[in-house]
PDB file of N, CA and C in Angstrom:
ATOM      1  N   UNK A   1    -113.213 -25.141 -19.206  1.00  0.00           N
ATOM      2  CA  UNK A   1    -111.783 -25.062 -18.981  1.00  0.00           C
ATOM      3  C   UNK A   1    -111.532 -24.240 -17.716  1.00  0.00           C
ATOM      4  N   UNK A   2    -110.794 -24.685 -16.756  1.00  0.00           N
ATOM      5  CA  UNK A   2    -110.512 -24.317 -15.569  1.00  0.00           C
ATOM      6  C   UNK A   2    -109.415 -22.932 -15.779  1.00  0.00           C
ATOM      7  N   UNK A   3    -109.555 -22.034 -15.243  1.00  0.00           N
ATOM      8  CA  UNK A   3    -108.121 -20.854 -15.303  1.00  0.00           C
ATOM      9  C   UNK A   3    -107.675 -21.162 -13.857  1.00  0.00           C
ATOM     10  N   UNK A   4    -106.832 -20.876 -13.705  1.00  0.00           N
ATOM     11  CA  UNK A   4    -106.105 -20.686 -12.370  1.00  0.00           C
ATOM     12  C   UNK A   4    -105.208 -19.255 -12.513  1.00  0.00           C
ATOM     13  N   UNK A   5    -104.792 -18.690 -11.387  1.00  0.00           N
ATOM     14  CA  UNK A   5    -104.125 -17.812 -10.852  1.00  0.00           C
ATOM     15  C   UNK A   5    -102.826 -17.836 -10.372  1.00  0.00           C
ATOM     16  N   UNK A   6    -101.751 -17.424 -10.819  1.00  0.00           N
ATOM     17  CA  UNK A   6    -100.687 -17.243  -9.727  1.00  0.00           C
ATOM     18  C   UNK A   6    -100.255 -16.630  -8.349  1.00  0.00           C
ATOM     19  N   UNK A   7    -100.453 -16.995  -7.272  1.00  0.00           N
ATOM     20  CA  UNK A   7    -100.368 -15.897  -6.511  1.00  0.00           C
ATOM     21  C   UNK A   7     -99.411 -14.824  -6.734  1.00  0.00           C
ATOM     22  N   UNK A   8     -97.954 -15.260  -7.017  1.00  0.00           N
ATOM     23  CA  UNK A   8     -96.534 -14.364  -6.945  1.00  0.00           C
ATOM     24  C   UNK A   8     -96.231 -13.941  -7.878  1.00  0.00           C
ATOM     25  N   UNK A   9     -96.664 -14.410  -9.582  1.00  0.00           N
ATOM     26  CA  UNK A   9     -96.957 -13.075 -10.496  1.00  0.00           C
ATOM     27  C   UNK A   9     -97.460 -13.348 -10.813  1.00  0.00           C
ATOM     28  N   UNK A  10     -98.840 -13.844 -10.563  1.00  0.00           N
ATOM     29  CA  UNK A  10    -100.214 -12.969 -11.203  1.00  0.00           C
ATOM     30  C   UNK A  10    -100.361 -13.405 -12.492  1.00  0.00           C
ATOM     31  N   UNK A  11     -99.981 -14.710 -13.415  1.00  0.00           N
ATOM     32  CA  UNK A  11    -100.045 -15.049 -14.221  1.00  0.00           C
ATOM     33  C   UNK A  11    -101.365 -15.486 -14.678  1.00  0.00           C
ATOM     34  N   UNK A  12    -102.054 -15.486 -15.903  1.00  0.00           N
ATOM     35  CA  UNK A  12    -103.310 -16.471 -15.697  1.00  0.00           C
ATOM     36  C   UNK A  12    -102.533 -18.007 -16.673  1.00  0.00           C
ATOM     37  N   UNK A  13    -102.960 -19.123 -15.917  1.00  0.00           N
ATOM     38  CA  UNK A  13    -102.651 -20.429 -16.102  1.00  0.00           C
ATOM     39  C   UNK A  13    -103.549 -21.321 -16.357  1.00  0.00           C
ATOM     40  N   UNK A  14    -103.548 -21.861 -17.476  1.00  0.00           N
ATOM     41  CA  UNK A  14    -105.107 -23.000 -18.057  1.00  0.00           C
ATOM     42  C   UNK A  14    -104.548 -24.575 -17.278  1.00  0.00           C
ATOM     43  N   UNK A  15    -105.405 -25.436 -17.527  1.00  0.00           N
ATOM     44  CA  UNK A  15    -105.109 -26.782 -16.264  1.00  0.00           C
ATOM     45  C   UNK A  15    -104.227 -27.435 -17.719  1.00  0.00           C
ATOM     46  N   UNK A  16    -104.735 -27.149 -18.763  1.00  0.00           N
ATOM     47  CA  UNK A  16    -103.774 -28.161 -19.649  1.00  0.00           C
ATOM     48  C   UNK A  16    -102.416 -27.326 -19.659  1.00  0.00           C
ATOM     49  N   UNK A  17    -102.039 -26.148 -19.242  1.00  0.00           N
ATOM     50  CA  UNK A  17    -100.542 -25.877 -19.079  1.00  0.00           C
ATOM     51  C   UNK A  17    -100.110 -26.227 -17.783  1.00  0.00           C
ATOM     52  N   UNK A  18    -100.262 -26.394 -17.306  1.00  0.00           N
ATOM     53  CA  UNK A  18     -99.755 -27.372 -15.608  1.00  0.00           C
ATOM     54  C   UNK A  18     -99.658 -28.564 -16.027  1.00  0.00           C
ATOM     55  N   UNK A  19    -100.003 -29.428 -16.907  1.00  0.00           N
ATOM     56  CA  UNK A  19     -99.723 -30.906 -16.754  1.00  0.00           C
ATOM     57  C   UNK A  19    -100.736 -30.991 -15.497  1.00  0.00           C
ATOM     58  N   UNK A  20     -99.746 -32.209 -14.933  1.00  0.00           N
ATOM     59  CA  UNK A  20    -100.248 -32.976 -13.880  1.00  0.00           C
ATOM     60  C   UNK A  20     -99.081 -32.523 -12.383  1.00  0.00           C
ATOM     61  N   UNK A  21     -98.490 -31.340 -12.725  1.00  0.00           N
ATOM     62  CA  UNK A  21     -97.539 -30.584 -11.476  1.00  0.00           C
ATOM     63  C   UNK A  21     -98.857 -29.493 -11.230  1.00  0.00           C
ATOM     64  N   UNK A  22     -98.788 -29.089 -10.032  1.00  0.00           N
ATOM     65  CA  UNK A  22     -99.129 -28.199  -9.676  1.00  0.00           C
ATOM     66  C   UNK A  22     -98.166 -26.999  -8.888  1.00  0.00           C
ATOM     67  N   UNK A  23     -97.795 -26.383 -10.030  1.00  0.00           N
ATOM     68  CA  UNK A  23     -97.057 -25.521 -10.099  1.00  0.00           C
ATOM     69  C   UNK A  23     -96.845 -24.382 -11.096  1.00  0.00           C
ATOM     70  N   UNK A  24     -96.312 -23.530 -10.807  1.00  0.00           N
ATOM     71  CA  UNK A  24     -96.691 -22.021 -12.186  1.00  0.00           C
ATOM     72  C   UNK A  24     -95.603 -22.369 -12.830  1.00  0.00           C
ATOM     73  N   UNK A  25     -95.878 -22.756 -14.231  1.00  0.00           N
ATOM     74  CA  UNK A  25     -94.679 -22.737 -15.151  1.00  0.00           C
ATOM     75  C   UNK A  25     -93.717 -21.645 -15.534  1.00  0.00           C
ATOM     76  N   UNK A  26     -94.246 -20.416 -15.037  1.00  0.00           N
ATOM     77  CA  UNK A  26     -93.816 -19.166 -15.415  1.00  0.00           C
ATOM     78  C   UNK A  26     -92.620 -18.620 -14.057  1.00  0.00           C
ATOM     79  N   UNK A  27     -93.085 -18.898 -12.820  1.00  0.00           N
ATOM     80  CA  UNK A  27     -92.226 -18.644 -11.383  1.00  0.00           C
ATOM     81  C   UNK A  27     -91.877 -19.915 -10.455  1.00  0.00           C
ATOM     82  N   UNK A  28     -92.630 -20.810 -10.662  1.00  0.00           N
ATOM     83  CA  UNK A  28     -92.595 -22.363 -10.126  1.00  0.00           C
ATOM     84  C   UNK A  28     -92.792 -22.108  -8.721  1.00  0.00           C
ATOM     85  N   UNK A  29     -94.323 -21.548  -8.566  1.00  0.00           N
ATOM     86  CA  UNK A  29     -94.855 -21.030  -7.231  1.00  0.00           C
ATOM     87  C   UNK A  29     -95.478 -22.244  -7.124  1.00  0.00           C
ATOM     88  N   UNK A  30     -95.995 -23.038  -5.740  1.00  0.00           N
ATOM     89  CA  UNK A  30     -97.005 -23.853  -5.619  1.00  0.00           C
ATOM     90  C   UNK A  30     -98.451 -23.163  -5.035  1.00  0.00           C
ATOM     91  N   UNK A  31     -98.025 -21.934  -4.987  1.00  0.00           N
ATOM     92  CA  UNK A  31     -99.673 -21.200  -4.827  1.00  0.00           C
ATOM     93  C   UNK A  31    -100.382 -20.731  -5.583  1.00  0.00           C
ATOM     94  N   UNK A  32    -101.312 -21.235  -6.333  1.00  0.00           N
ATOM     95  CA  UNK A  32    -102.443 -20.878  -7.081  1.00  0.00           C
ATOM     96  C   UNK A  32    -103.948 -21.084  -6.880  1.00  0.00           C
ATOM     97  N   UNK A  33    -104.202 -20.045  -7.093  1.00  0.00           N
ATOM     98  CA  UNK A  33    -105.900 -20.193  -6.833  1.00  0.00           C
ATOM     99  C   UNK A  33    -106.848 -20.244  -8.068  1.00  0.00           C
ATOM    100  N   UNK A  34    -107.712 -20.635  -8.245  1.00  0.00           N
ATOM    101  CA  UNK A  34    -108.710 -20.391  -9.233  1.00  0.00           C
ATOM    102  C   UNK A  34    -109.458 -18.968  -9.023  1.00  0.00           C
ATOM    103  N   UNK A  35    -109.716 -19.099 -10.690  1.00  0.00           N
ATOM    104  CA  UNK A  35    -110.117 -17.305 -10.757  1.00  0.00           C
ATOM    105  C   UNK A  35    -111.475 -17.267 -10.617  1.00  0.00           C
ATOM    106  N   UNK A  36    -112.262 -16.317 -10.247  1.00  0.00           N
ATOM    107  CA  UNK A  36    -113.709 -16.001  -9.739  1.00  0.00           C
ATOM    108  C   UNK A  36    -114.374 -15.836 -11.528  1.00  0.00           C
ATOM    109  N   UNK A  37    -115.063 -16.334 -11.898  1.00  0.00           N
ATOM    110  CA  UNK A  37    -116.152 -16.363 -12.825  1.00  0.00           C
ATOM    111  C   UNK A  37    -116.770 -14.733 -12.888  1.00  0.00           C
ATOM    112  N   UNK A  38    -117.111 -14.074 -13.645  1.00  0.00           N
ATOM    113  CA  UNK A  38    -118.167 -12.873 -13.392  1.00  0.00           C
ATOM    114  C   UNK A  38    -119.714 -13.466 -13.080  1.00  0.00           C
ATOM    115  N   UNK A  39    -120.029 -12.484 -12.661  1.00  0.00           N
ATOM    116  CA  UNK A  39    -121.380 -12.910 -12.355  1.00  0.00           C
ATOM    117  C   UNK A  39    -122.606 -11.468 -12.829  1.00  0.00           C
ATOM    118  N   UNK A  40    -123.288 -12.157 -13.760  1.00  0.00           N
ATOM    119  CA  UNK A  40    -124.181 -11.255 -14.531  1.00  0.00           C
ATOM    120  C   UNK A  40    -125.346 -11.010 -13.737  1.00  0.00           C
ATOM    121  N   UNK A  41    -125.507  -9.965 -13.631  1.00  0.00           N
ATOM    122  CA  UNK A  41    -126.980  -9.699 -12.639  1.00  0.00           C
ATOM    123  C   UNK A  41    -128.566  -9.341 -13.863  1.00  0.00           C
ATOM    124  N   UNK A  42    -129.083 -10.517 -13.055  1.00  0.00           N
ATOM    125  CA  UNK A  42    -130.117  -9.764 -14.294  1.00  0.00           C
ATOM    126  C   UNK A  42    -131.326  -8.994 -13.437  1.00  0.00           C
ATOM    127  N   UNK A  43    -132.327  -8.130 -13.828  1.00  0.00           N
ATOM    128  CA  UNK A  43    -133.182  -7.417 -13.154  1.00  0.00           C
ATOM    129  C   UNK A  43    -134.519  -7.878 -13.041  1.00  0.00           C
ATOM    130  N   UNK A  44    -134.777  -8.283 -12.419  1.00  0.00           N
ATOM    131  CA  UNK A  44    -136.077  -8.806 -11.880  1.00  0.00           C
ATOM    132  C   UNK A  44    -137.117  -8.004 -12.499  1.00  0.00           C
ATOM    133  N   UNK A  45    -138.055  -8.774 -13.225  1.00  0.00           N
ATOM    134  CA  UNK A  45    -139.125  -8.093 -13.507  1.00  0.00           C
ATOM    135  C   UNK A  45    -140.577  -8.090 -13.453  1.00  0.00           C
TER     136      UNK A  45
END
C-alpha cells in the first residue's frame, strides 16, 4: 500500500483515499509526495 504525503498539511494519505483525483482530501493541495520507507541497517558480520 502506497502512503503519500501532503505537502501543505502534512497529512498522511493512502492511494485508496485519493480515488483516482490526485489531490489531498483534507486541503485539496495537488502537491504530494510519497513517504520515504525506513531503512534497517543490518551489521555486517
Amino acid at each position: 500500500m502506497v502512503k503519500y504525503t501532503c505537502f501543505l498539511c502534512a497529512k498522511k494519505i493512502s492511494e485508496e483515499m485519493m480515488g483516482k483525483r490526485v489531490r489531498c482530501p483534507y486541503c485539496g493541495s495537488k502537491m504530494l509526495y510519497k513517504s520515504r520507507t525506513s531503512i534497517t541497517k543490518v551489521q555486517a558480520v
